[in-house]
C-alpha atoms as a PDB file:
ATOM      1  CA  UNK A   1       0.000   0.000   0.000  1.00  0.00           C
ATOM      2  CA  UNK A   2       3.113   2.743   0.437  1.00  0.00           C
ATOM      3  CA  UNK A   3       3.598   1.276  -3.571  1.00  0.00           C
ATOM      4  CA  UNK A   4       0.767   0.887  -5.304  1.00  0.00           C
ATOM      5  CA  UNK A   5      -2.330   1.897  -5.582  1.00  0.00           C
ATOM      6  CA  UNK A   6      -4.810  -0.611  -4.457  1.00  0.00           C
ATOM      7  CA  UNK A   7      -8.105  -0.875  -6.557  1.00  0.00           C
ATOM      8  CA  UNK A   8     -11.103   0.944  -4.523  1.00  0.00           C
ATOM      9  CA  UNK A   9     -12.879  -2.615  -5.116  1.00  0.00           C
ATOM     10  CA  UNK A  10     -10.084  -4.235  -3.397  1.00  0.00           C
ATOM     11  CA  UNK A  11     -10.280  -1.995  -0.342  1.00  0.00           C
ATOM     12  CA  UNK A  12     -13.554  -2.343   0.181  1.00  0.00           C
ATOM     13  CA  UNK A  13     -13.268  -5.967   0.070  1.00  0.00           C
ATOM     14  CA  UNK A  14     -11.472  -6.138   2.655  1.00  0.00           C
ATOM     15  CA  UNK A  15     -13.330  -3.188   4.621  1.00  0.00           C
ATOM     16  CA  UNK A  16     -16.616  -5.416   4.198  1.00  0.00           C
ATOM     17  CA  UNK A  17     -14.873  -8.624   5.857  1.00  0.00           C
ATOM     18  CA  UNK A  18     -13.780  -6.475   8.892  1.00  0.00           C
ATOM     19  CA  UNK A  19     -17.321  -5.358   9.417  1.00  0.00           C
ATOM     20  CA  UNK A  20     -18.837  -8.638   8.959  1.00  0.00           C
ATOM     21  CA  UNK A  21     -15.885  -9.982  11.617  1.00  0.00           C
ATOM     22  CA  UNK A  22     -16.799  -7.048  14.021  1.00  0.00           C
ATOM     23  CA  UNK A  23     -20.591  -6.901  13.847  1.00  0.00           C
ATOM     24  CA  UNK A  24     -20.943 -10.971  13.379  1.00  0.00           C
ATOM     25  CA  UNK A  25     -21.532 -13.412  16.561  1.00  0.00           C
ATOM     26  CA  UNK A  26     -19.950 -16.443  16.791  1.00  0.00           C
ATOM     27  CA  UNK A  27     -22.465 -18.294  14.571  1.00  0.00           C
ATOM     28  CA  UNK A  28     -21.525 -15.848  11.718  1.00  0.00           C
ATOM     29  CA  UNK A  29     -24.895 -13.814  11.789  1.00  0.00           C
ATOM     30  CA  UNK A  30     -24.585  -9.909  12.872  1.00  0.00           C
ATOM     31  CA  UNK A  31     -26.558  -6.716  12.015  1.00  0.00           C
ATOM     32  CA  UNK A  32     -24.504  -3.226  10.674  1.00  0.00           C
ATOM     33  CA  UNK A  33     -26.465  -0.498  12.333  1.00  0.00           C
ATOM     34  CA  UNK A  34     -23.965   1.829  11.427  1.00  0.00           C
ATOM     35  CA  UNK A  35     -22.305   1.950   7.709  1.00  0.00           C
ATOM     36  CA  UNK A  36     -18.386   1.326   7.378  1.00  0.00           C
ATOM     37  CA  UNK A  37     -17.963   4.890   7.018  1.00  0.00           C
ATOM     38  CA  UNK A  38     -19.279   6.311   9.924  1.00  0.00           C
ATOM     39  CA  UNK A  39     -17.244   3.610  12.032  1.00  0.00           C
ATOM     40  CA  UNK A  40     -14.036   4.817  10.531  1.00  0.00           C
ATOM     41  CA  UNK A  41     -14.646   8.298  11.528  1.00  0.00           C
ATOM     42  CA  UNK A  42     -12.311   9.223  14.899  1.00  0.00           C
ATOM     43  CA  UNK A  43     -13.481   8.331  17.917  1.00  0.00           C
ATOM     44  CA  UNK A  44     -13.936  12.241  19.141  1.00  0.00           C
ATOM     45  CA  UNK A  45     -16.389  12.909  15.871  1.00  0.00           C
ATOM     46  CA  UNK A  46     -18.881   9.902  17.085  1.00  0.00           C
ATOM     47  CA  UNK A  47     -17.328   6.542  14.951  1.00  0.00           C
ATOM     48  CA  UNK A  48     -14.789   3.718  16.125  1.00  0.00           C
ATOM     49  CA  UNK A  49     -11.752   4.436  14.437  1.00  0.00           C
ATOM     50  CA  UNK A  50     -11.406   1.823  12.248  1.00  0.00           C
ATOM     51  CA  UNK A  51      -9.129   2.358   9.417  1.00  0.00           C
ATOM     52  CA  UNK A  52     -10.712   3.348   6.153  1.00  0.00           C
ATOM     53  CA  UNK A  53      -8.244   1.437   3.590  1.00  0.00           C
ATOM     54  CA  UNK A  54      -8.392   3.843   0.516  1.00  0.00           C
ATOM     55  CA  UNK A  55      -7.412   6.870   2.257  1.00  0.00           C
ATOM     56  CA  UNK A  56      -5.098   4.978   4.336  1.00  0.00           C
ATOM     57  CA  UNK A  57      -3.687   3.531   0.548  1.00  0.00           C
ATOM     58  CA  UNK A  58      -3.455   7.219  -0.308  1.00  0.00           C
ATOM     59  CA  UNK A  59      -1.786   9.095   3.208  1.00  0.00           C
ATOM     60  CA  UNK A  60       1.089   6.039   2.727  1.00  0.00           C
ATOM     61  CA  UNK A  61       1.521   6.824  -0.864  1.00  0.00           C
ATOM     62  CA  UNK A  62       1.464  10.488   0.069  1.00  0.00           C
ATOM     63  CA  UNK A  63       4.706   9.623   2.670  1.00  0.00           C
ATOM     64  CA  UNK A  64       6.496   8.373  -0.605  1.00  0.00           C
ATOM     65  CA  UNK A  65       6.203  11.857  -2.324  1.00  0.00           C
ATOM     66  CA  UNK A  66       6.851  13.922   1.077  1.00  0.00           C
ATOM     67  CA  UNK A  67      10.674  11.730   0.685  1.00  0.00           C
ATOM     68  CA  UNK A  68      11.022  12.850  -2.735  1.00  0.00           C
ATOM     69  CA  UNK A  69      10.215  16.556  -2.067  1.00  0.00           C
ATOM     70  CA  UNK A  70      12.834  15.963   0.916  1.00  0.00           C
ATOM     71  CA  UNK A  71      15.911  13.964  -0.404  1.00  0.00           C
ATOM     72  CA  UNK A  72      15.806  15.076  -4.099  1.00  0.00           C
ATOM     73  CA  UNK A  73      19.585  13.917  -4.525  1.00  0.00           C
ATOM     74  CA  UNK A  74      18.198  10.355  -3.384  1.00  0.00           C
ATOM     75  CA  UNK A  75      18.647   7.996  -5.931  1.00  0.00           C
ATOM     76  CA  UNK A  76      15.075   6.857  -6.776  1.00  0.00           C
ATOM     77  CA  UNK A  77      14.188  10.726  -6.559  1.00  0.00           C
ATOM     78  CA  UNK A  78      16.986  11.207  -9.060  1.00  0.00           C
ATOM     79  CA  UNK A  79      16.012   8.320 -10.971  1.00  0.00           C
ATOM     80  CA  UNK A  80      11.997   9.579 -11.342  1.00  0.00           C
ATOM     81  CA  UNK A  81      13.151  13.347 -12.391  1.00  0.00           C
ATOM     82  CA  UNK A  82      15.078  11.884 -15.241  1.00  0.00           C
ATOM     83  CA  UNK A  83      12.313   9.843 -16.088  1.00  0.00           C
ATOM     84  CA  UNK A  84       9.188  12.025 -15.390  1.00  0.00           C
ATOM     85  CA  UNK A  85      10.366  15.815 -14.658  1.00  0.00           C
ATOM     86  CA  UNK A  86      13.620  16.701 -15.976  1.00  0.00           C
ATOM     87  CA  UNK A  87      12.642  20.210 -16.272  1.00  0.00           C
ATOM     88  CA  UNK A  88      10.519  20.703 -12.887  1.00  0.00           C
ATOM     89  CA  UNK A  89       9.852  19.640  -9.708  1.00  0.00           C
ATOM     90  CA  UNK A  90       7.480  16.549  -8.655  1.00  0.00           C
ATOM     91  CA  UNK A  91       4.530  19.008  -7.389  1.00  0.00           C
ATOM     92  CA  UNK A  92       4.883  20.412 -11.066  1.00  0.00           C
ATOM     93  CA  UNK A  93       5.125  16.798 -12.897  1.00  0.00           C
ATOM     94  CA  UNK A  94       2.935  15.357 -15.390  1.00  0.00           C
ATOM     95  CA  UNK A  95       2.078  12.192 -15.895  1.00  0.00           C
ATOM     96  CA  UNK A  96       4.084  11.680 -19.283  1.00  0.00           C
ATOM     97  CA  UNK A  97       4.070   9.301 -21.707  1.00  0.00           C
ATOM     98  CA  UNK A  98       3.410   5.862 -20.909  1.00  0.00           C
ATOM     99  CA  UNK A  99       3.881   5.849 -17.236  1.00  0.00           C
ATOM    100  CA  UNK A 100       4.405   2.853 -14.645  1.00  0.00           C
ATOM    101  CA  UNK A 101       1.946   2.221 -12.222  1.00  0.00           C
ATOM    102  CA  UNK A 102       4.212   2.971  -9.482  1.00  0.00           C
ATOM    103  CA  UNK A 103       4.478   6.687 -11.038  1.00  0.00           C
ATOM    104  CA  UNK A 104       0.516   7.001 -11.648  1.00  0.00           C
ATOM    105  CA  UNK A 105       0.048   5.853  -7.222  1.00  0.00           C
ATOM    106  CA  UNK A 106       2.528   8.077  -6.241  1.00  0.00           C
ATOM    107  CA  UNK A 107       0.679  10.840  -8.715  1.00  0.00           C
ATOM    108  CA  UNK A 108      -2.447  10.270  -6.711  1.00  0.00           C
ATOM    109  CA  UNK A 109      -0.427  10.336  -3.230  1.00  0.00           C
ATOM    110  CA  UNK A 110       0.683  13.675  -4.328  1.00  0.00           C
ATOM    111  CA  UNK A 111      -3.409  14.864  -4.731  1.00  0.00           C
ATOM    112  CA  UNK A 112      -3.617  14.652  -0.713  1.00  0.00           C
ATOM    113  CA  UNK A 113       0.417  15.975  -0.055  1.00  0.00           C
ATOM    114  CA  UNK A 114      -0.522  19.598  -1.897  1.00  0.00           C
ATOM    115  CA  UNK A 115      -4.045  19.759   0.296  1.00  0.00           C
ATOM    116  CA  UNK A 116      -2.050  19.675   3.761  1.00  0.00           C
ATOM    117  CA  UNK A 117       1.452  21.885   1.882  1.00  0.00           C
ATOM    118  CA  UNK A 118       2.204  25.226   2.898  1.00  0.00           C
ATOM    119  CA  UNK A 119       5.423  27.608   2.652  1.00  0.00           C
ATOM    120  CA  UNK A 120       7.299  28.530   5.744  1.00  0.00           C
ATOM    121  CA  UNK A 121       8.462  32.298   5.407  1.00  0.00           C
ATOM    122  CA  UNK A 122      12.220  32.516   6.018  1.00  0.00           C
ATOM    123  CA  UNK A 123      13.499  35.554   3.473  1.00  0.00           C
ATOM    124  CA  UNK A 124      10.602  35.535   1.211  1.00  0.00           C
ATOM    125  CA  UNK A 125      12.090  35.128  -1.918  1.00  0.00           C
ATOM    126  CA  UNK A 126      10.744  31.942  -3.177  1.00  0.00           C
ATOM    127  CA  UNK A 127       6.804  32.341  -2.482  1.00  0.00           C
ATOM    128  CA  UNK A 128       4.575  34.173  -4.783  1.00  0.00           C
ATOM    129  CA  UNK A 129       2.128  36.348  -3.004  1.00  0.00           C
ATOM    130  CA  UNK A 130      -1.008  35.774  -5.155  1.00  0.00           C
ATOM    131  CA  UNK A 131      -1.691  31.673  -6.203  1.00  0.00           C
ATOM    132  CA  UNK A 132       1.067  29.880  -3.295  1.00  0.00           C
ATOM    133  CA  UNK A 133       0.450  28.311  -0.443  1.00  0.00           C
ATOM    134  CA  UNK A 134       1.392  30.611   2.666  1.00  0.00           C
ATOM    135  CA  UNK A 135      -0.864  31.649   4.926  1.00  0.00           C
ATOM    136  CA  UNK A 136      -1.489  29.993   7.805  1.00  0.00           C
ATOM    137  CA  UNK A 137      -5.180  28.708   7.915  1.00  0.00           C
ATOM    138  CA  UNK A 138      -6.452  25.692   8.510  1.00  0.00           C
ATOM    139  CA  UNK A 139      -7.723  24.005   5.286  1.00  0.00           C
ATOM    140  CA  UNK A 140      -6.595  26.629   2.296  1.00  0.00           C
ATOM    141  CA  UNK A 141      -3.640  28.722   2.778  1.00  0.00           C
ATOM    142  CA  UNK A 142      -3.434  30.924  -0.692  1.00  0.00           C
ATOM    143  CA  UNK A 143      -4.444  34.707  -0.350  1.00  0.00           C
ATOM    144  CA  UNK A 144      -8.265  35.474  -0.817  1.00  0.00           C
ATOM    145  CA  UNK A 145      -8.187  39.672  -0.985  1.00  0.00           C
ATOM    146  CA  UNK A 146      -8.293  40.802  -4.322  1.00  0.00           C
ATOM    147  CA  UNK A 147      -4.715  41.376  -6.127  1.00  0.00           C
ATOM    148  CA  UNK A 148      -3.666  44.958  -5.637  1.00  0.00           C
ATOM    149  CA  UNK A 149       0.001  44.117  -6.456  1.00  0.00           C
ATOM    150  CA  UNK A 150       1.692  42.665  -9.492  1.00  0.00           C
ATOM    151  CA  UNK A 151       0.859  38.934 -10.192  1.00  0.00           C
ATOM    152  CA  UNK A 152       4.507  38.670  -9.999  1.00  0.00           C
ATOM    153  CA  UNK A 153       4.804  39.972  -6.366  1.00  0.00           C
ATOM    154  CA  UNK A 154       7.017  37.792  -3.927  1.00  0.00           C
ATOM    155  CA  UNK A 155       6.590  37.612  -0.269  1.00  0.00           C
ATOM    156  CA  UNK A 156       9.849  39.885  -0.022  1.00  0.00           C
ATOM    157  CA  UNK A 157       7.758  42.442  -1.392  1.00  0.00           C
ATOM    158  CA  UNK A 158       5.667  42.787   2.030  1.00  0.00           C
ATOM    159  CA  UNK A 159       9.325  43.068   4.126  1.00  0.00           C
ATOM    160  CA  UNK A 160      11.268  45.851   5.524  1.00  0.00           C
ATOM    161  CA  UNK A 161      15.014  46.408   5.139  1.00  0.00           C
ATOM    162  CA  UNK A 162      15.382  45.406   8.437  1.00  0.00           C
ATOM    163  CA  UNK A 163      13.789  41.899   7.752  1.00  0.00           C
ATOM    164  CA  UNK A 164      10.062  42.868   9.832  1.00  0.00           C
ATOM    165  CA  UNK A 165       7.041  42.606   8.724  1.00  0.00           C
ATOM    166  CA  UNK A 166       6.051  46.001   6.642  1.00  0.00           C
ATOM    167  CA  UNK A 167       3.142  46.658   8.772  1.00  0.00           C
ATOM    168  CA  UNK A 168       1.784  49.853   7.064  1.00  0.00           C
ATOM    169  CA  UNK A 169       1.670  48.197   3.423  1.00  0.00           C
ATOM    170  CA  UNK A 170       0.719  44.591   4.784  1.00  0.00           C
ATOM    171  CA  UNK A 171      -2.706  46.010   6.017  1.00  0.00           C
ATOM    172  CA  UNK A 172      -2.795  48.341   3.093  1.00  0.00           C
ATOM    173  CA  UNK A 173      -2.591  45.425   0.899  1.00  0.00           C
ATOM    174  CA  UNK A 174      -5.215  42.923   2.142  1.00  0.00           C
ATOM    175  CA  UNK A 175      -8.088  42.637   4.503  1.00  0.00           C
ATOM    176  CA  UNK A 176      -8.123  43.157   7.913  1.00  0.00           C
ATOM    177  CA  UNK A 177      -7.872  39.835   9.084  1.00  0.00           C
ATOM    178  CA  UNK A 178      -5.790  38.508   6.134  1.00  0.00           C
ATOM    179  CA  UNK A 179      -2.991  41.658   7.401  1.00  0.00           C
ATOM    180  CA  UNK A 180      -4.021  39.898  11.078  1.00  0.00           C
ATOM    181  CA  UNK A 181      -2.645  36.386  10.149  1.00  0.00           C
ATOM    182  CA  UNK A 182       0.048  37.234   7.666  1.00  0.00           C
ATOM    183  CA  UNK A 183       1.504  39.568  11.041  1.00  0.00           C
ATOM    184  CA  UNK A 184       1.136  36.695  12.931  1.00  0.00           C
ATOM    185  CA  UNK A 185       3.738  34.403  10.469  1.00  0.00           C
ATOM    186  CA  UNK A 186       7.336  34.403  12.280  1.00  0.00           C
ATOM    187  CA  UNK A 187       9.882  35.522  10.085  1.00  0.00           C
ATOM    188  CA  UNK A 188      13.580  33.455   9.617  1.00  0.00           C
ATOM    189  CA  UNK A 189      15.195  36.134   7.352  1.00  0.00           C
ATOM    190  CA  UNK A 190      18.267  34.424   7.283  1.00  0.00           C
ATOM    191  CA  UNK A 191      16.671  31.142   5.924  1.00  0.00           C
ATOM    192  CA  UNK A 192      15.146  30.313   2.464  1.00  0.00           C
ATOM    193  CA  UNK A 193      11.601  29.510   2.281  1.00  0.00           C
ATOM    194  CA  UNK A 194      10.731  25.813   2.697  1.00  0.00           C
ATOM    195  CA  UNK A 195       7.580  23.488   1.857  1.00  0.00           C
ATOM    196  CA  UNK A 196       5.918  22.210   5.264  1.00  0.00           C
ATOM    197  CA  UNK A 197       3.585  20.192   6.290  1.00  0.00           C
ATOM    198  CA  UNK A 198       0.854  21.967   7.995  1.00  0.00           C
ATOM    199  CA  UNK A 199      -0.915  19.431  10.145  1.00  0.00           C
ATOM    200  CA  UNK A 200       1.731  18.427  12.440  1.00  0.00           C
ATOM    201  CA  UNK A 201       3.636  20.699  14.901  1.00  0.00           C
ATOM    202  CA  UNK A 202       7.257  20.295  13.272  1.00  0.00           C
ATOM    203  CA  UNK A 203       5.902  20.645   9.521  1.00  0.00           C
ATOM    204  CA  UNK A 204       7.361  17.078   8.809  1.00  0.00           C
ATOM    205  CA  UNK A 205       4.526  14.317   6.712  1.00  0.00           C
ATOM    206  CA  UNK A 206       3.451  11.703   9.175  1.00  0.00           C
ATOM    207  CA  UNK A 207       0.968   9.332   7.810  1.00  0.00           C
ATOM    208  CA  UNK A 208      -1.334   9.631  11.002  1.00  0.00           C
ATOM    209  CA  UNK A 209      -2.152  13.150   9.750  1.00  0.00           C
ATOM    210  CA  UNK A 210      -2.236  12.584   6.262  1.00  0.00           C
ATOM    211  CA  UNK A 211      -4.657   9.903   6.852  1.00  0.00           C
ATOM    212  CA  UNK A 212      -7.057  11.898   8.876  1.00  0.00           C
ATOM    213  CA  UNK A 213      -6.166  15.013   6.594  1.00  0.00           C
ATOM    214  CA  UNK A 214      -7.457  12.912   4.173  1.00  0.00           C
ATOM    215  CA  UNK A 215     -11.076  11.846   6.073  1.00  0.00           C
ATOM    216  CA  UNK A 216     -11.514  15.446   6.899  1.00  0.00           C
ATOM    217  CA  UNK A 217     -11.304  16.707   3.147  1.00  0.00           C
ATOM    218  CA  UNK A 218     -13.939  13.891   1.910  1.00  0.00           C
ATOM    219  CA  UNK A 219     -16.047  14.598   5.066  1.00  0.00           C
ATOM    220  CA  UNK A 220     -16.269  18.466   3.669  1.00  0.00           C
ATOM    221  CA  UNK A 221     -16.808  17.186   0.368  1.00  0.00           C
ATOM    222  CA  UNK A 222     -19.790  14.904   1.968  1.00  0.00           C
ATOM    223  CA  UNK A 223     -21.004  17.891   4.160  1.00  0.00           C
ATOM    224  CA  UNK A 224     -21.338  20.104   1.359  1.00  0.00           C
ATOM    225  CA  UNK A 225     -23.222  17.978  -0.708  1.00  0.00           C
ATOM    226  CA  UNK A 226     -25.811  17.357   1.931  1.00  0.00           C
ATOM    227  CA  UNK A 227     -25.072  13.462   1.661  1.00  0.00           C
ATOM    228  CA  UNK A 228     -23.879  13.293   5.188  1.00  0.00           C
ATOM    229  CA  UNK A 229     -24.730  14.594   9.138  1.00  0.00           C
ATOM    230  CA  UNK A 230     -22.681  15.281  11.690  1.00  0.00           C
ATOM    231  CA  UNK A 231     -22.074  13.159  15.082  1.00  0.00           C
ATOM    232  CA  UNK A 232     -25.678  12.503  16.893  1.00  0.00           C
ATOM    233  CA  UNK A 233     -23.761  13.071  20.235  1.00  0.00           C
ATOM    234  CA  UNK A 234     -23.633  16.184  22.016  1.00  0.00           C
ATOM    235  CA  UNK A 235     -20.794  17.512  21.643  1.00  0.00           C
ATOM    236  CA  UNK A 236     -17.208  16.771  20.158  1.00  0.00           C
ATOM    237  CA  UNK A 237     -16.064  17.072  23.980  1.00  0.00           C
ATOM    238  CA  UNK A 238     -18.753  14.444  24.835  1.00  0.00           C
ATOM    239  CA  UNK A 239     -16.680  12.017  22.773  1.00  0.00           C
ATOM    240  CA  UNK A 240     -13.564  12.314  23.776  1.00  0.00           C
ATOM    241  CA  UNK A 241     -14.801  12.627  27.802  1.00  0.00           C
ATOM    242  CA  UNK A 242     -16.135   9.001  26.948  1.00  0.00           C
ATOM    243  CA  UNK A 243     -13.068   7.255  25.734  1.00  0.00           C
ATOM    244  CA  UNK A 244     -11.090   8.813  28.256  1.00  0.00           C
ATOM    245  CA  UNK A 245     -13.169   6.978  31.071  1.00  0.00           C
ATOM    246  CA  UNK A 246     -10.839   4.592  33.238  1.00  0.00           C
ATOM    247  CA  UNK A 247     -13.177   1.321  32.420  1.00  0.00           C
ATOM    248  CA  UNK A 248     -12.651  -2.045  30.616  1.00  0.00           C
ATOM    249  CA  UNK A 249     -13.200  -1.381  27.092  1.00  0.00           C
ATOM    250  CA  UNK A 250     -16.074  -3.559  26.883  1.00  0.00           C
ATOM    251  CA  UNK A 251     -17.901  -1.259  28.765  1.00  0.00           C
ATOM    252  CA  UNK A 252     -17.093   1.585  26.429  1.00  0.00           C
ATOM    253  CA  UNK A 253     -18.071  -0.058  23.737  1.00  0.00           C
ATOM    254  CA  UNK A 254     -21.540  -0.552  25.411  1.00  0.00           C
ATOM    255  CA  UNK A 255     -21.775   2.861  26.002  1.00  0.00           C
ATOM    256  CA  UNK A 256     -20.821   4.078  22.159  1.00  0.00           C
ATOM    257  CA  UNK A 257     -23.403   1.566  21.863  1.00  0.00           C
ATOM    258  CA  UNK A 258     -26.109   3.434  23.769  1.00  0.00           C
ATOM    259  CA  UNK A 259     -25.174   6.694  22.473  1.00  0.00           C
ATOM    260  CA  UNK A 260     -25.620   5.628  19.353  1.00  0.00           C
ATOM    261  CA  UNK A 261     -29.073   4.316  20.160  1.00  0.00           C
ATOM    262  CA  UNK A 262     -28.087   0.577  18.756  1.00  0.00           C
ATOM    263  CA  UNK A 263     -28.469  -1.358  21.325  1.00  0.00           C
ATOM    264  CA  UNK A 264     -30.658  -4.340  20.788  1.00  0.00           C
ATOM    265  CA  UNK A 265     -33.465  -3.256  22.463  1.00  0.00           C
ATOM    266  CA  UNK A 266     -36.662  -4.404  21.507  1.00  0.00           C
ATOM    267  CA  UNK A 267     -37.638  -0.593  20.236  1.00  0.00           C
ATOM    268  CA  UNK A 268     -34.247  -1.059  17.883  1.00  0.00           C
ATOM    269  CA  UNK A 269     -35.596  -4.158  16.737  1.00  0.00           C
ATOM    270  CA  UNK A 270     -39.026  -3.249  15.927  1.00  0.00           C
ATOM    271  CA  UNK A 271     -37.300  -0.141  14.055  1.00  0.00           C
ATOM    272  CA  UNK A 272     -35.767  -2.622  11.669  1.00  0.00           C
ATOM    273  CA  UNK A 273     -38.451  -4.771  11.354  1.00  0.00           C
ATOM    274  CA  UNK A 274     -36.725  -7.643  13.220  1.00  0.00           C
ATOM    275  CA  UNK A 275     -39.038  -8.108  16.145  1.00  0.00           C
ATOM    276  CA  UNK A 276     -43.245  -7.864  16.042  1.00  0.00           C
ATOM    277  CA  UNK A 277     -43.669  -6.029  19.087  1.00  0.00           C
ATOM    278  CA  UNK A 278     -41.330  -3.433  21.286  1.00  0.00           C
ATOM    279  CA  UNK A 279     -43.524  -4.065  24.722  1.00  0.00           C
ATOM    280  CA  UNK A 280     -40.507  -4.761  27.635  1.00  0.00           C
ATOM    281  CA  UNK A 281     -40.486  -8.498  28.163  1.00  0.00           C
ATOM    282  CA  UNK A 282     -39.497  -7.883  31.600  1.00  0.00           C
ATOM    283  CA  UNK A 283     -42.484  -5.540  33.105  1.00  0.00           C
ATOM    284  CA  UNK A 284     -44.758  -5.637  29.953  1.00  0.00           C
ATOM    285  CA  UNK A 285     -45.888  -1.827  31.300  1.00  0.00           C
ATOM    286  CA  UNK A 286     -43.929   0.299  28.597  1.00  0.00           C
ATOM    287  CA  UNK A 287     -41.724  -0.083  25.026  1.00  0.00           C
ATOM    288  CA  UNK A 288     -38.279  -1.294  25.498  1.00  0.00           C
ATOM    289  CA  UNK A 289     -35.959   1.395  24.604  1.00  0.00           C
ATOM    290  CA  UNK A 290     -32.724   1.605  25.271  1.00  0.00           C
ATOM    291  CA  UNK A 291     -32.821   3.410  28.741  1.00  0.00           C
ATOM    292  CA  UNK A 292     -35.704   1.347  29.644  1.00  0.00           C
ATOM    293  CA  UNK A 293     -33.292  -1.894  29.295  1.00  0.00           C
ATOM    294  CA  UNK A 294     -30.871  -0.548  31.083  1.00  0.00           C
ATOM    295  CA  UNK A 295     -32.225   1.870  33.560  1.00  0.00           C
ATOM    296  CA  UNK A 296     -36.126   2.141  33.407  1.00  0.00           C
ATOM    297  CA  UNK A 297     -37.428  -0.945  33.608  1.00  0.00           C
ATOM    298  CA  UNK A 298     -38.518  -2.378  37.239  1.00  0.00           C
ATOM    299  CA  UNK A 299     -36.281  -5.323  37.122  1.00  0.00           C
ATOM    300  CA  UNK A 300     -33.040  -3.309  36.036  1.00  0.00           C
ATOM    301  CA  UNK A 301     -33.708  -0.749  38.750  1.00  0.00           C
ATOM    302  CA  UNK A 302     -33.787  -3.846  41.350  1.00  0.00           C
ATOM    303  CA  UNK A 303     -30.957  -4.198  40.210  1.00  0.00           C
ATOM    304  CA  UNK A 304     -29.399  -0.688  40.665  1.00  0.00           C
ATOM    305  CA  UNK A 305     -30.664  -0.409  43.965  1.00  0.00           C
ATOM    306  CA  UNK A 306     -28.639  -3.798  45.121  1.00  0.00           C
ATOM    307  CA  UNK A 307     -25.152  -2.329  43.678  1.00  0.00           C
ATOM    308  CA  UNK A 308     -26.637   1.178  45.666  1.00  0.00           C
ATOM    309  CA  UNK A 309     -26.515   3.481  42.936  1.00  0.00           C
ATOM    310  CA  UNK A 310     -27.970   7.211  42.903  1.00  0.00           C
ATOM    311  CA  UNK A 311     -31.669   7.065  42.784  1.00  0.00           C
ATOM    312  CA  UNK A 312     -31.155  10.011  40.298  1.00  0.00           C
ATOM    313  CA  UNK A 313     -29.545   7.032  37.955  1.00  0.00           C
ATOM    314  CA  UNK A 314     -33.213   6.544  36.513  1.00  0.00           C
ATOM    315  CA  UNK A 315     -33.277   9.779  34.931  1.00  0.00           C
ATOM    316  CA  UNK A 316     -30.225   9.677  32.418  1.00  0.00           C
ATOM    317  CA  UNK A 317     -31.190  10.038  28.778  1.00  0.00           C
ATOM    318  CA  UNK A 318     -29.147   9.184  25.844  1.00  0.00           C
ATOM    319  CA  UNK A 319     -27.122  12.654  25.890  1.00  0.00           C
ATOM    320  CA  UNK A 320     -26.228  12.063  29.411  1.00  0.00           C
ATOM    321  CA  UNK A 321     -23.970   8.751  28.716  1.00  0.00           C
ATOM    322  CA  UNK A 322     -20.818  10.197  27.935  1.00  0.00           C
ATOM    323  CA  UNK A 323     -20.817  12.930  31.066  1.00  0.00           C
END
């Protein structure tokens, strides 16, 4: 996978057999109540964490043109310019003519490496103003203001003899809070500029972040096409208080389980046509939701009473699990 590019097909192949495996009992049978997708979301945005193979394929492929951009003198770096980009650089390359497959996966590794690359300021002599990647935001880092300086403008342009920041023509130049975060970019004069990596701390490519740069990008794809919701928790926060509980794992597990509402209550069941009724088995007074299984029901709160649990305990609702 840090090769090739493995068919989408493939991956989910092999995404499908750990989902069966997970959701499956030991007779083989199992119900997905929630799609692959949403369990390979993090664990702080409401899914399970599990690894979703074609962006994984992609954030390892990604590492492989972070090395090139890196060690250019390497000898497989060498080896591709000859090859592919005698006259450029490998964010610049083309395809060519008749390429190897290796070239074409490491093409599409380099589609996630220039969402997450950025230029770190040191004299300002390399980086365009208008079209690179410089500022400092989060998801796009190319100025937005409308060009009031040549198209040909370097980041020099903005400095002062004295290597500072020229704060007058900076907020001349651009909007307020465009002047705000380019004032906020440290300067190494006495360096050249230098390609980073913007979503780790020392501006080095770790897969980790390309891989969850990578979730985040199709998830704002998803979100603005409508196609997909946010987390049904409460909050972010709520999430991450969860896994951070000092239980047995099992037990968190249960309780993703009943924040998710997918517990296999009877009112679940009915929901997915499984069951004919949703009446409690137990005290046959009320449906059996998920609280009710676990906290409403008369039997259950026998139960609670013998382990001597808050008498408040009956009142949690779903929202409540995680705090």
């Amino acid at each position: 996978m840090s090769v090739f590019c493995l068919p989408v097909g493939l991956c989910r192949e092999i995404g499908s057999i750990i989902a069966k495996f997970w959701c499956s009992k030991s007779d083989g049978r199992g119900i997905h109540w929630k799609t692959w997708r949403f369990m390979c979301r993090h664990k702080s945005d409401g899914g399970l964490g599990f690894r979703e193979l074609t962006s994984f394929n992609q954030a390892l492929l990604c590492k492989q043109g972070w090395q090139l951009l890196e060690f250019p003198h390497s000898l497989i770096a060498r080896m591709l310019k000859a090859r592919y980009f005698p006259q450029s650089d490998f964010l610049a390359a083309s395809s060519g003519s008749l390429p190897s497959f290796t070239w074409q996966s490491l093409l599409w590794g380099r589609d996630l490496l220039r969402l997450g690359l950025r230029w770190r300021i040191g004299d300002g002599r390399l980086v365009n103003i208008y079209g690179d990647p410089w500022m400092p935001y989060d998801h796009f880092f190319t100025i937005q203001s409308i060009p009031t300086l040549p198209a040909t403008s370097r980041v020099c342009d903005l400095l002062t003899v004295s290597g500072g920041w020229d704060v007058g023509k900076v907020y001349a130049t651009f909007s307020f809070l465009e002047a705000e975060a380019i004032l906020s970019i440290p300067l190494m004069c006495d360096t050249l500029d230098r390609r980073i990596w913007n979503f780790t701390k020392n501006g080095r490519y770790s897969v980790k972040s390309g891989y969850w740069d990578a979730l985040e990008y199709k998830r704002l794809e998803e979100l603005s096409t409508g196609s997909v919701t946010g987390p049904s928790f409460s909050s972010l926060k709520s999430w991450k208080h969860l896994w951070k509980l000092k239980v047995p794992q099992k037990i968190l597990h249960l309780l993703w389980r009943v924040a998710q509402d997918i517990l296999h209550s009877k009112e679940v069941l009915f929901r997915c046509r499984i069951t004919q009724g949703e009446v409690c088995c137990l005290c046959f007074a009320t449906r059996e939701t998920t609280l009710h299984a676990l906290v409403g029901c008369v039997v259950c709160l026998q139960v609670w009473e013998a382990l001597d649990f808050p008498s408040d305990f009956r009142l949690l609702t779903i929202a409540d699990v995680g705090t």
